[in-house]
N, C-alpha and C. Protein backbone atom coordinates (compact mmCIF):
# COMPACT_ATOMS: atom_id res chain seq x y z
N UNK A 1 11.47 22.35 7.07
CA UNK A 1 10.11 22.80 7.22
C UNK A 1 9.24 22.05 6.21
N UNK A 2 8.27 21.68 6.76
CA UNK A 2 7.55 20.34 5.79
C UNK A 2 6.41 21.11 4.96
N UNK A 3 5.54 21.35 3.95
CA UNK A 3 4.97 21.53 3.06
C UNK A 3 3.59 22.28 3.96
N UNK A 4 2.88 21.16 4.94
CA UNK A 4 2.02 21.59 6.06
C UNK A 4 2.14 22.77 6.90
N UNK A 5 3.38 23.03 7.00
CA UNK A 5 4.00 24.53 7.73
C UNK A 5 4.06 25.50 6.91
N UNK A 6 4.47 25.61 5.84
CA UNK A 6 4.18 26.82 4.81
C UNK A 6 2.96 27.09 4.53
N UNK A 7 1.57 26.25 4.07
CA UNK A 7 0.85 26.42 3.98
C UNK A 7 -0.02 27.37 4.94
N UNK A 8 -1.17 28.28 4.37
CA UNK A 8 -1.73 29.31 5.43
C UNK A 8 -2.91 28.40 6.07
N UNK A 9 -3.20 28.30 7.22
CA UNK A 9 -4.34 27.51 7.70
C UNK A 9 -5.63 27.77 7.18
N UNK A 10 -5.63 28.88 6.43
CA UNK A 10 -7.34 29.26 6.00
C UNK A 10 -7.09 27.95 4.27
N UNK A 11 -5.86 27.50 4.16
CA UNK A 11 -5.85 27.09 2.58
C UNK A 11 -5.98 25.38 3.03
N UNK A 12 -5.46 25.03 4.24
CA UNK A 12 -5.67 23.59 4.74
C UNK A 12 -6.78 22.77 4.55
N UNK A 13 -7.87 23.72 4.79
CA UNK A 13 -9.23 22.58 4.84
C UNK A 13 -9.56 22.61 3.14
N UNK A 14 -9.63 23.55 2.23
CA UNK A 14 -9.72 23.10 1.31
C UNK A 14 -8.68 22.32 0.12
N UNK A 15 -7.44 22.34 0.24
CA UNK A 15 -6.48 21.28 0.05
C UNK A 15 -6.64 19.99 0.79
N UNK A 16 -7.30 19.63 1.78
CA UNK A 16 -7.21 18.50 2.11
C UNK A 16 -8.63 17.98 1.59
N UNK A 17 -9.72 18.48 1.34
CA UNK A 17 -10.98 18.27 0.27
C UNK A 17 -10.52 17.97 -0.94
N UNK A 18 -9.65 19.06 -1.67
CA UNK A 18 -9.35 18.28 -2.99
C UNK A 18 -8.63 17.14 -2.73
N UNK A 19 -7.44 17.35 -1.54
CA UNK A 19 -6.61 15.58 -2.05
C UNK A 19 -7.86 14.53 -1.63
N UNK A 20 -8.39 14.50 -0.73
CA UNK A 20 -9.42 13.71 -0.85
C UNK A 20 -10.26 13.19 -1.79
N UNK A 21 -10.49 14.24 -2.66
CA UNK A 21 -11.37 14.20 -3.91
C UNK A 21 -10.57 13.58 -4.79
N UNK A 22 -8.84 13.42 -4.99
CA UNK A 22 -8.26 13.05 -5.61
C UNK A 22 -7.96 11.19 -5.35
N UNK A 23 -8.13 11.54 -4.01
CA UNK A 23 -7.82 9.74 -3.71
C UNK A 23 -9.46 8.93 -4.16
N UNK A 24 -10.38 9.45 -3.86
CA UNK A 24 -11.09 9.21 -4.76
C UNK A 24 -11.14 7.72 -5.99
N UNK A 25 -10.80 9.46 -6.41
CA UNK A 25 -11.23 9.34 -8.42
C UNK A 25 -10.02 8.79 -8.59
N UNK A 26 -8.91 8.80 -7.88
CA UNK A 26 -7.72 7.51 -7.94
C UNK A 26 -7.75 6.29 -8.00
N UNK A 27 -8.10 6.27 -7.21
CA UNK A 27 -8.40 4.74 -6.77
C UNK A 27 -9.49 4.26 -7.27
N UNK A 28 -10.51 4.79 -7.85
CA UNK A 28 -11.92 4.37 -8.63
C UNK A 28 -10.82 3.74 -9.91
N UNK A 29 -10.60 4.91 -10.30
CA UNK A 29 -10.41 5.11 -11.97
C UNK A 29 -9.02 3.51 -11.78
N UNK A 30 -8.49 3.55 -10.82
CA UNK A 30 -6.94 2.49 -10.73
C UNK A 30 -7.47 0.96 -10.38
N UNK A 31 -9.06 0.72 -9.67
CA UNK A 31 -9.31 0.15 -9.69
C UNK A 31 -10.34 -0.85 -11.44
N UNK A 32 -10.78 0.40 -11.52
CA UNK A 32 -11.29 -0.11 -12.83
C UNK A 32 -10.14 -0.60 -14.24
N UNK A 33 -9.32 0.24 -14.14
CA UNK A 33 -8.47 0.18 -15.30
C UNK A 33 -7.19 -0.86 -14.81
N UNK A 34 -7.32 -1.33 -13.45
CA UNK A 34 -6.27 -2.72 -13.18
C UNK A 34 -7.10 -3.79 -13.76
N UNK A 35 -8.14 -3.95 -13.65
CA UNK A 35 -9.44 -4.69 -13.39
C UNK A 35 -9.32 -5.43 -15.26
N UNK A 36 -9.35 -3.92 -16.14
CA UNK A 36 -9.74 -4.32 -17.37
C UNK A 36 -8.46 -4.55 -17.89
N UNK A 37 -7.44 -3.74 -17.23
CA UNK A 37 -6.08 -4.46 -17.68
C UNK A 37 -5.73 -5.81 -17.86
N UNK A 38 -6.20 -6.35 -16.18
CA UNK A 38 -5.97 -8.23 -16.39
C UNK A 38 -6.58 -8.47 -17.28
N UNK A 39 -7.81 -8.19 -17.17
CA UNK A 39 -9.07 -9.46 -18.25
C UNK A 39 -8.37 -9.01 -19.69
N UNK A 40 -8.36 -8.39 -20.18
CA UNK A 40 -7.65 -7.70 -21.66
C UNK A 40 -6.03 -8.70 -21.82
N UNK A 41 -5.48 -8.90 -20.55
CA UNK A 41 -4.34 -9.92 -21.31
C UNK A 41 -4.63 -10.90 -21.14
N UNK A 42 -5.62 -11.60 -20.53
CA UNK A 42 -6.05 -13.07 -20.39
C UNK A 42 -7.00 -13.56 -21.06
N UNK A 43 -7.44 -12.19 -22.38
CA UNK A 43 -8.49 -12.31 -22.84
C UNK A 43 -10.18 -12.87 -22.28
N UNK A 44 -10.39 -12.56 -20.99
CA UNK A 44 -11.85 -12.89 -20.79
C UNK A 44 -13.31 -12.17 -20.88
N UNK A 45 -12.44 -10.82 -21.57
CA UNK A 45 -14.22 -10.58 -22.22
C UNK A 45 -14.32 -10.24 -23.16
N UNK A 46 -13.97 -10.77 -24.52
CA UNK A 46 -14.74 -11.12 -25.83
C UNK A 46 -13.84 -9.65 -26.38
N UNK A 47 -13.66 -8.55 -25.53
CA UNK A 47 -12.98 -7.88 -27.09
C UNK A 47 -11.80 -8.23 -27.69
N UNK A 48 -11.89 -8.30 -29.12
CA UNK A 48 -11.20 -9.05 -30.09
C UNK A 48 -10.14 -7.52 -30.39
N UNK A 49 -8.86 -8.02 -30.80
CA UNK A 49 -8.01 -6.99 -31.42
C UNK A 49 -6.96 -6.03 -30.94
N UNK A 50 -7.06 -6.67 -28.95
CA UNK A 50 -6.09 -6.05 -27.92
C UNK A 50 -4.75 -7.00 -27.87
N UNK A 51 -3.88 -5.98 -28.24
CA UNK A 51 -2.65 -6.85 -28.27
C UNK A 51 -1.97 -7.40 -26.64
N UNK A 52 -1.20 -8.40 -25.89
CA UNK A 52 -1.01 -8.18 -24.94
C UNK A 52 -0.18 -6.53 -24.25
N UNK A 53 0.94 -6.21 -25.13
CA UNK A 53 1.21 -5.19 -24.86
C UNK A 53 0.10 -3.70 -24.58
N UNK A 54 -0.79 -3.73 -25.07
CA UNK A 54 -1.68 -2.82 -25.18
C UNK A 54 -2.28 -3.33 -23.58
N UNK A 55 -2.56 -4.26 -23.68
CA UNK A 55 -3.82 -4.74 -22.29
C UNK A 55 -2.12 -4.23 -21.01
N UNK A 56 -1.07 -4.72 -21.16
CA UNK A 56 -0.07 -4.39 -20.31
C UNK A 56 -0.28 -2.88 -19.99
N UNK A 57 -0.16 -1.75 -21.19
CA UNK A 57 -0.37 -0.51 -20.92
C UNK A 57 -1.54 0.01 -20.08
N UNK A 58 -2.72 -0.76 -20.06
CA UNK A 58 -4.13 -0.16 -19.40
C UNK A 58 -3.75 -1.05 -17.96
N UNK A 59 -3.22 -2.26 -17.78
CA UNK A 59 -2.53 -2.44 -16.32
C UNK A 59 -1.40 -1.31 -15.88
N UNK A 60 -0.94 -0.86 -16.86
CA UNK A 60 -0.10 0.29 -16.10
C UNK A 60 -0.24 1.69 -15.32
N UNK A 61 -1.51 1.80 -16.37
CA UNK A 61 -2.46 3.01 -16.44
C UNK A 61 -3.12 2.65 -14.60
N UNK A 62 -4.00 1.66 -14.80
CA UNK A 62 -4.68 1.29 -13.44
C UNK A 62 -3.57 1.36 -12.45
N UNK A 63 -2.39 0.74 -12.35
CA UNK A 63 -1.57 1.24 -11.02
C UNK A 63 -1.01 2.53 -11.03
N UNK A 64 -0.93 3.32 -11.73
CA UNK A 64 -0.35 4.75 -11.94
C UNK A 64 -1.60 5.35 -11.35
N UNK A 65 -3.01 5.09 -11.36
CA UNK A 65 -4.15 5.79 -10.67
C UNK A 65 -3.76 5.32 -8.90
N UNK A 66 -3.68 3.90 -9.28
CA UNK A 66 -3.68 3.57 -7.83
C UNK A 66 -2.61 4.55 -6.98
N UNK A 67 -1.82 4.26 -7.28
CA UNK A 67 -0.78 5.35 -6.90
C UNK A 67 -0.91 7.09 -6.63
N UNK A 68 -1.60 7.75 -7.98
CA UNK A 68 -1.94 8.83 -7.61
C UNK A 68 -3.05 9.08 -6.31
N UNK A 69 -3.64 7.80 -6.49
CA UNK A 69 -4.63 8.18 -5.19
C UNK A 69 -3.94 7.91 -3.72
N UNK A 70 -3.34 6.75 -3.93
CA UNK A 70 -2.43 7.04 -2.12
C UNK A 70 -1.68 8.12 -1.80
N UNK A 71 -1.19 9.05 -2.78
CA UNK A 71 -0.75 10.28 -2.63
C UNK A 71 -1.79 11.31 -2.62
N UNK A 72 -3.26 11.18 -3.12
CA UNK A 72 -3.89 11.93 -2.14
C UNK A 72 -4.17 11.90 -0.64
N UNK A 73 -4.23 10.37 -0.48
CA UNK A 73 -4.26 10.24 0.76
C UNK A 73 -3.26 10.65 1.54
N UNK A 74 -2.06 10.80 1.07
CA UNK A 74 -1.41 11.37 1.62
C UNK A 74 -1.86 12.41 2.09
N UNK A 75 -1.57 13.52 0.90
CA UNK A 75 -2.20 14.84 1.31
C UNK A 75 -3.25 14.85 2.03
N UNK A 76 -4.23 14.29 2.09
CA UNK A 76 -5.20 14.39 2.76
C UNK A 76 -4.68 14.10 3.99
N UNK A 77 -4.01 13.49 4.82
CA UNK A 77 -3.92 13.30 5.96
C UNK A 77 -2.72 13.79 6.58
N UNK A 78 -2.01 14.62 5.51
CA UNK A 78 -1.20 15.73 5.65
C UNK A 78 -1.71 17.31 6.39
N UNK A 79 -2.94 17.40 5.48
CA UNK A 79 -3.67 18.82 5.48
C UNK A 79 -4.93 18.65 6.54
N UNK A 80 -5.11 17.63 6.83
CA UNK A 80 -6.38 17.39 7.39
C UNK A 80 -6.01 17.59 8.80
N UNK A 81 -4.73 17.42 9.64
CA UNK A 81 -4.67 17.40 10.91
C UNK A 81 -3.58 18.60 11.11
C-alpha cells in the first residue's frame, strides 16, 4: 500500500501545495548554491579566503537542495493526482 493510499483525501491537496512549495525553494536555493559553489573553486568572483574544500562543501550543499526539490516533485505529483 503506497503512502498516497493511507493518506485521507481532505489532507492530499494541501500536502501536495507544500511539496510543491518545497520543490520550489529546492531548486531555487540548489540552483544558487551550485552556481556559487563552482565560481568559489575556480575562484571567479573576487572573494578572497575560500578554501577549495569549503567552495566543494557549498557545491554539495547546492545538489543536496537540488535533490530535496525533485523529491518534492515527487510528492507533488504523488498527492496531486
Amino acid at each position: 500500500m503506497s503512502v498516497t493510499n493511507r493518506v485521507p483525501d481532505a489532507a492530499k491537496g494541501p500536502l501536495g501545495v507544500v511539496s510543491l512549495g518545497v520543490m520550489i525553494i529546492g531548486l531555487v536555493l540548489g540552483y544558487i548554491f551550485t552556481l556559487l559553489g563552482v565560481t568559489l573553486y575556480f575562484d571567479l568572483n573576487g572573494i578572497g579566503g575560500i578554501s577549495p574544500t569549503e567552495s566543494l562543501v557549498v557545491l554539495g550543499s547546492g545538489v543536496a537542495c537540488i535533490v530535496v526539490g525533485y523529491l518534492g516533485w515527487r510528492g507533488f505529483m504523488g498527492f496531486a493526482y
